[in-house]
Structure formats: structure tokens, C-alpha cells
Protein backbone atom coordinates (compact mmCIF):
# COMPACT_ATOMS: atom_id res chain seq x y z
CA UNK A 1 46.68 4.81 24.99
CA UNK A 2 43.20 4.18 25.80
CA UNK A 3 40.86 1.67 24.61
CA UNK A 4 37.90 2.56 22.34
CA UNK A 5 34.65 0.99 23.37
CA UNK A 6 33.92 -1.62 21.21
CA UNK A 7 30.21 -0.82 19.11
CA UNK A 8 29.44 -4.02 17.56
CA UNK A 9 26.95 -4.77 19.91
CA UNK A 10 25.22 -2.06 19.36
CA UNK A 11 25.30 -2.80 15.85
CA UNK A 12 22.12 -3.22 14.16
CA UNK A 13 21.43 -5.01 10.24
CA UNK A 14 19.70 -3.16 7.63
CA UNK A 15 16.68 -4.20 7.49
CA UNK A 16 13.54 -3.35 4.66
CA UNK A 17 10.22 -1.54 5.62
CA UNK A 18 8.88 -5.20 5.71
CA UNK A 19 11.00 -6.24 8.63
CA UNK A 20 13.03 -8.33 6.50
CA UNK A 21 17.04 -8.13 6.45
CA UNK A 22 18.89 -6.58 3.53
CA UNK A 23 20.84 -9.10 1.79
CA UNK A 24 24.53 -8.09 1.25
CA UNK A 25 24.05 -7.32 -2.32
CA UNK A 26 20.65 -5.34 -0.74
CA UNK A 27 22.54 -3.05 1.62
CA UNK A 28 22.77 -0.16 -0.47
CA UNK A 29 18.94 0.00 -0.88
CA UNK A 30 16.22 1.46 1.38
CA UNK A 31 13.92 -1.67 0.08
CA UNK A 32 14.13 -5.59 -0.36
CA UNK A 33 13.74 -6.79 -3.77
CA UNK A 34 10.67 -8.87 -2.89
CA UNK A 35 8.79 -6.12 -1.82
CA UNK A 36 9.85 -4.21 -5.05
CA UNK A 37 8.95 -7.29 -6.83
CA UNK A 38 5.27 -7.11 -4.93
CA UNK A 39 4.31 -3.72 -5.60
CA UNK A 40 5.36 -4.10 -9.18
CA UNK A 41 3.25 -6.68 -9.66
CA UNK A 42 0.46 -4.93 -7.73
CA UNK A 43 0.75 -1.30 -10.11
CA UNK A 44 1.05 -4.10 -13.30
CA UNK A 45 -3.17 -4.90 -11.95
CA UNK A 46 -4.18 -1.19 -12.52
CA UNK A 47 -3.93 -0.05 -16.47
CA UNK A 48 -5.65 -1.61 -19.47
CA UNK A 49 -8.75 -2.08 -20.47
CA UNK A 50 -8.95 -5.60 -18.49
CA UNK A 51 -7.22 -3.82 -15.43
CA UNK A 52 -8.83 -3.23 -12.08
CA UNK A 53 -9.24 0.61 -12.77
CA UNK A 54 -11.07 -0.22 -16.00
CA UNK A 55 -13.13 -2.75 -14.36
CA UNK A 56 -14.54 -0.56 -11.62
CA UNK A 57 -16.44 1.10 -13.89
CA UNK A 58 -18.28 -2.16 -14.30
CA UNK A 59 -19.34 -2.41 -10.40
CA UNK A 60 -20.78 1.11 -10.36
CA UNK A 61 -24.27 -0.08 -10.11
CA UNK A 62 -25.68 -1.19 -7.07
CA UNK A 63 -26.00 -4.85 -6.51
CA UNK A 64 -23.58 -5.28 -8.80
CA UNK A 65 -20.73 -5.84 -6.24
CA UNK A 66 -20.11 -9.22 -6.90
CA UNK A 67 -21.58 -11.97 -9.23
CA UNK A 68 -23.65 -13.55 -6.52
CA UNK A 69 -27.43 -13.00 -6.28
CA UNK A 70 -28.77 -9.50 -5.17
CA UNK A 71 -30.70 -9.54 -2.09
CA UNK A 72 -32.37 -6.28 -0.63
CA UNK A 73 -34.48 -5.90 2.46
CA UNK A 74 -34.19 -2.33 2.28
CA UNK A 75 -37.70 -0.16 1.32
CA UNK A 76 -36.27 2.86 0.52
CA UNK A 77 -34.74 3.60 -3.25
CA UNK A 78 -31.08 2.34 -3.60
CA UNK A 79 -28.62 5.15 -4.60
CA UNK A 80 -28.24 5.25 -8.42
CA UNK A 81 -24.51 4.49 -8.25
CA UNK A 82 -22.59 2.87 -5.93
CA UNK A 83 -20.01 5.45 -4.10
CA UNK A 84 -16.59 3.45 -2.77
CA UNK A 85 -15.76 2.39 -6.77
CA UNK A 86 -16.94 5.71 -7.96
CA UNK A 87 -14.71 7.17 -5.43
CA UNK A 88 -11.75 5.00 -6.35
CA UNK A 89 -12.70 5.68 -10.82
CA UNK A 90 -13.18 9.68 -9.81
CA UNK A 91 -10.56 12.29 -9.68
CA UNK A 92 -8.86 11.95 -5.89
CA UNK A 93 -9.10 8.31 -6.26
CA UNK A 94 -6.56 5.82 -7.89
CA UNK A 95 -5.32 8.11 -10.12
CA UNK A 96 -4.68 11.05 -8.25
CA UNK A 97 -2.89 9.43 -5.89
CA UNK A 98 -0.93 7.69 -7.93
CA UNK A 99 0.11 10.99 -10.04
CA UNK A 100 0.94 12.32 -6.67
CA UNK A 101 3.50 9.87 -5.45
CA UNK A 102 4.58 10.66 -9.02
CA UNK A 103 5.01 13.93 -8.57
CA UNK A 104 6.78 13.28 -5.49
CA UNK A 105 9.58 11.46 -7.19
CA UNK A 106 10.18 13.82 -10.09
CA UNK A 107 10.89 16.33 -7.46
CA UNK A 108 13.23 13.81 -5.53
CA UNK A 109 15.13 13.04 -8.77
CA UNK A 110 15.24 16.90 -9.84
CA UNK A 111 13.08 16.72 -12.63
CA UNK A 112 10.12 18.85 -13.87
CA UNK A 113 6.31 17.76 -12.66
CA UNK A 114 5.23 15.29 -15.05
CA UNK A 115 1.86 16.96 -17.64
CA UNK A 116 -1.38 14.74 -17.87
CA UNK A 117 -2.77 13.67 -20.49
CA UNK A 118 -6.05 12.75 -21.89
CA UNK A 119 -9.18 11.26 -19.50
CA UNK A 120 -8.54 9.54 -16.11
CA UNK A 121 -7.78 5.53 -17.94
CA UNK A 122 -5.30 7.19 -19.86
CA UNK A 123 -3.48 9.13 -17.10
CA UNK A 124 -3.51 6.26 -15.21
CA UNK A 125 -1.70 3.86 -17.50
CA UNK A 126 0.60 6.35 -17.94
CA UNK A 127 1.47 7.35 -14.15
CA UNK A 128 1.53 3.67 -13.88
CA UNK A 129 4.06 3.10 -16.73
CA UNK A 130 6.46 5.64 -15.11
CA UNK A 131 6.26 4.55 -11.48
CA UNK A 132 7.30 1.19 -12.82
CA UNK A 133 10.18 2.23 -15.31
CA UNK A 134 11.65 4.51 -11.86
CA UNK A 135 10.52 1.64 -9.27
CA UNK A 136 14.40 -0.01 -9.31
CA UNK A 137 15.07 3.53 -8.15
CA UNK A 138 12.38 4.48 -5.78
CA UNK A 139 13.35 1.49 -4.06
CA UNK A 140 16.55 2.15 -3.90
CA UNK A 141 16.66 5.41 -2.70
CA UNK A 142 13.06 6.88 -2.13
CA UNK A 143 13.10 7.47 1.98
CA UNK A 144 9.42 6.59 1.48
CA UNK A 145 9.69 3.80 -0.51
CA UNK A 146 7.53 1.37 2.35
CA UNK A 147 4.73 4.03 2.67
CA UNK A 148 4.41 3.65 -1.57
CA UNK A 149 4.62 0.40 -1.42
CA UNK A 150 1.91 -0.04 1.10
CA UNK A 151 -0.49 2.49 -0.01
CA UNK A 152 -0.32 0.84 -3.79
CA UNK A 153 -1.04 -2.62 -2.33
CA UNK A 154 -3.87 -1.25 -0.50
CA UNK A 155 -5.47 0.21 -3.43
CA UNK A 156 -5.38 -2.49 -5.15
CA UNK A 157 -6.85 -4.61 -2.62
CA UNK A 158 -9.71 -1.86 -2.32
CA UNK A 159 -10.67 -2.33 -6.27
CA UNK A 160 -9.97 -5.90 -5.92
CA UNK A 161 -13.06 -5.57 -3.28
CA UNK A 162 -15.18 -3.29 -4.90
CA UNK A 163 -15.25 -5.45 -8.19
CA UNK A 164 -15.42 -9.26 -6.74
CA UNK A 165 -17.66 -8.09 -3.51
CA UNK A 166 -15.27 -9.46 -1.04
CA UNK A 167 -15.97 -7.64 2.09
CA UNK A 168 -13.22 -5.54 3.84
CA UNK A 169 -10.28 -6.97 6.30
CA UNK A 170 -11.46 -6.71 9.58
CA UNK A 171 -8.64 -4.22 11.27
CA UNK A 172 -7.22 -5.53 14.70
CA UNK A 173 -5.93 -3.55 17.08
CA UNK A 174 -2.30 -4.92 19.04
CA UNK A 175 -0.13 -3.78 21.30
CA UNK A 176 3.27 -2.93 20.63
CA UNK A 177 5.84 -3.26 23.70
CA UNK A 178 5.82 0.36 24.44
CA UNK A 179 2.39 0.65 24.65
CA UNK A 180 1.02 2.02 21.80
CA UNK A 181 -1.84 0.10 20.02
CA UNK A 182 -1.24 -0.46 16.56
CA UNK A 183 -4.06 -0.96 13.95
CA UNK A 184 -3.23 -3.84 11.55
CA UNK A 185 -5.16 -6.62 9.55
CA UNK A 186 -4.49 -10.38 8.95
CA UNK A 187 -2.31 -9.47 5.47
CA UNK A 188 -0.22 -7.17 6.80
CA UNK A 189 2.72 -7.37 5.40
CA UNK A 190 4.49 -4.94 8.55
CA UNK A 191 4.01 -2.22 10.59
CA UNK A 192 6.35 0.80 12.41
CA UNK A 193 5.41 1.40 15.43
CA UNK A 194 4.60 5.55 15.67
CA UNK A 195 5.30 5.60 19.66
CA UNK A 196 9.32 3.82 19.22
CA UNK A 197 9.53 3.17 15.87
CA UNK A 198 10.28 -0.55 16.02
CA UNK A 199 9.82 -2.04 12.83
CA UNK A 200 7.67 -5.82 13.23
CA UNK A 201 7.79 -8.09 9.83
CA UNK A 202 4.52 -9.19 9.31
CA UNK A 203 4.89 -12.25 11.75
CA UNK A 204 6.12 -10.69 14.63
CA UNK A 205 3.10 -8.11 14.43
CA UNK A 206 0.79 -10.93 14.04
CA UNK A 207 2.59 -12.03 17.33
CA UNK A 208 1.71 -8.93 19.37
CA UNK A 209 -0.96 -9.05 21.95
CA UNK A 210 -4.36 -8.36 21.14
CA UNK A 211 -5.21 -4.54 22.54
CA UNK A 212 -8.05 -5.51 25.21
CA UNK A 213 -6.65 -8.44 26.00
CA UNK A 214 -3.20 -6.70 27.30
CA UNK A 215 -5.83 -4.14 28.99
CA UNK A 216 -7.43 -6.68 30.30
């Protein structure tokens, strides 16, 4: 009789999208419950007429960014609306996007695409209203439950921007132990490396060399 090899070394822990370790009563889901928690929280921003979606419509004039003082030196005649919010209120923006992760999951689950209805605020609130009643599933089970998650936080950051004036994360580029640069910013919450696909938690991506300074 011979012996087996043992593999428990080779064992690895379930861990989220975040970098974060499944608890035991987490190991039959593809996410963490905190990041469920923190994308339901982000999507609960969005609807209503005091939402972020609503309120974009507010910052579509120019200087109107932020509630500071407007200062111009340009001579020529600003644009009569101001194009990243109008981008984010117009069809392809918020809403579409989230109607297409949507759409996405009622073909995971088996079910029929989901009908809009009514203008954009109204399609929004509801496309928000059923990613959140199916979120305890997508993360769960959706395979791309981390990419969701991180394209809805982003979003919301990006109206977040567009309606306080807070200027854009600087990206920063790293270097992940293969070699491949990764692009990241200072709230990161975690990034998969495309070259190995290690997944970093947002400290030990913080951690990784800067890009010119490991060319250096």
C-alpha cells in the first residue's frame, strides 16, 4: 500500500474579491458580507429625489461643480452644460449600466430580461430596488460579484465628484511580483492581478512598489 501525498499544504482559504478570508459561516459564498454590506449601502445613494442621480442634474451647469466660488481665466465661451454629469444623468451612464448588470443576473438566475419603465429617475430606482432585493444572492453566487461591486462603488464615487467638486483620485501605478504594473488609487479597496491573478486586499496593494521606482 502506498502512501498518498499529503495536500494540505497546498491548501489554500477562501478568500473574497477584497482579499479578505471567508469566515466559516462565509465559505459557501463567492463574497464577504462586508463588501455586500458596502455596495448595498453604495446602490442605497443612487434613487430618490435627494439621491446622487437626482442631484446631478443640479451640477449640469458650468461652475456649478461645487459650492465654492467660480473662478475663470478662460476667454473663450464656457460650454452650455457641463459633460462628465450629463454623461453619468444620460442614457449609457448610471442607469444603463446598472440595468445591464441587471440584465446579467436575470439571465444567471433563468429568468426573463427585466422591461423599463418610465424616464431614466424612474428606471433607475427601480434597477436599483432589484439589484438590492437579489444582492444576498449575487453575492453568493454571481462569479462576478467583485467586478459589480467595484464598478457600483466607482460610480458612486464619480457622482459623488461631479456634485461636491472634489477632484478625481490620482491613479498610481505598482508593481505586482510578477511584473505586471497594476493601476490602483489610494481607496482601493483590492485588486487581481491580470498577469497571475494574485488577489492583494487593499493593504497589501498599497504595499506594492511604486512602478518607476521598481524600474528604477
Amino acid at each position: 500500500m502506498h502512501d498518498q501525498p499529503s495536500t494540505l499544504d497546498d491548501y489554500s482559504w477562501p478568500t473574497c474579491g477584497c482579499g479578505r478570508q471567508l469566515r466559516h459561516d462565509e465559505l459557501d459564498r463567492v463574497a464577504c458580507r462586508p463588501c455586500q454590506e458596502r455596495v448595498d449601502g453604495a446602490l442605497r445613494q443612487l434613487p430618490g429625489p435627494d439621491g446622487l442621480y437626482a442631484r446631478l442634474a443640479t451640477r449640469l451647469t458650468p461652475g456649478r461643480g461645487g459650492d465654492g466660488p467660480v473662478v475663470s481665466v478662460s476667454k473663450t465661451a464656457p460650454l452650455p452644460v457641463r459633460l462628465e454629469p450629463l454623461s453619468l444623468l444620460a442614457r449609457g451612464g448610471v442607469v444603463t449600466i446598472l440595468q445591464t448588470w441587471l440584465v446579467d443576473w436575470h439571465e444567471q438566475l433563468g429568468w426573463r430580461h427585466p422591461r423599463w419603465r418610465g424616464g431614466l429617475q424612474q428606471q433607475l430606482d427601480d434597477a436599483v430596488r432589484a439589484l438590492r432585493t437579489n444582492l444576498d444572492w449575487a453575492a453568493a453566487h454571481h462569479p462576478a460579484f467583485t467586478e459589480f461591486a467595484t464598478e457600483v462603488t466607482a460610480l458612486v464615487r464619480q457622482c459623488e465628484r461631479q456634485i461636491t467638486g472634489e477632484r478625481a483620485e490620482r491613479p498610481i501605478a505598482v508593481v505586482c511580483g510578477c511584473g505586471t504594473t497594476l493601476r490602483i488609487t489610494v481607496s482601493t479597496p483590492g485588486a487581481r492581478c491580470a498577469g497571475c491573478s494574485t488577489q492583494y486586499s487593499r493593504s497589501e496593494v498599497l504595499d506594492l512598489p511604486l512602478a518607476q521606482r521598481a524600474a528604477a
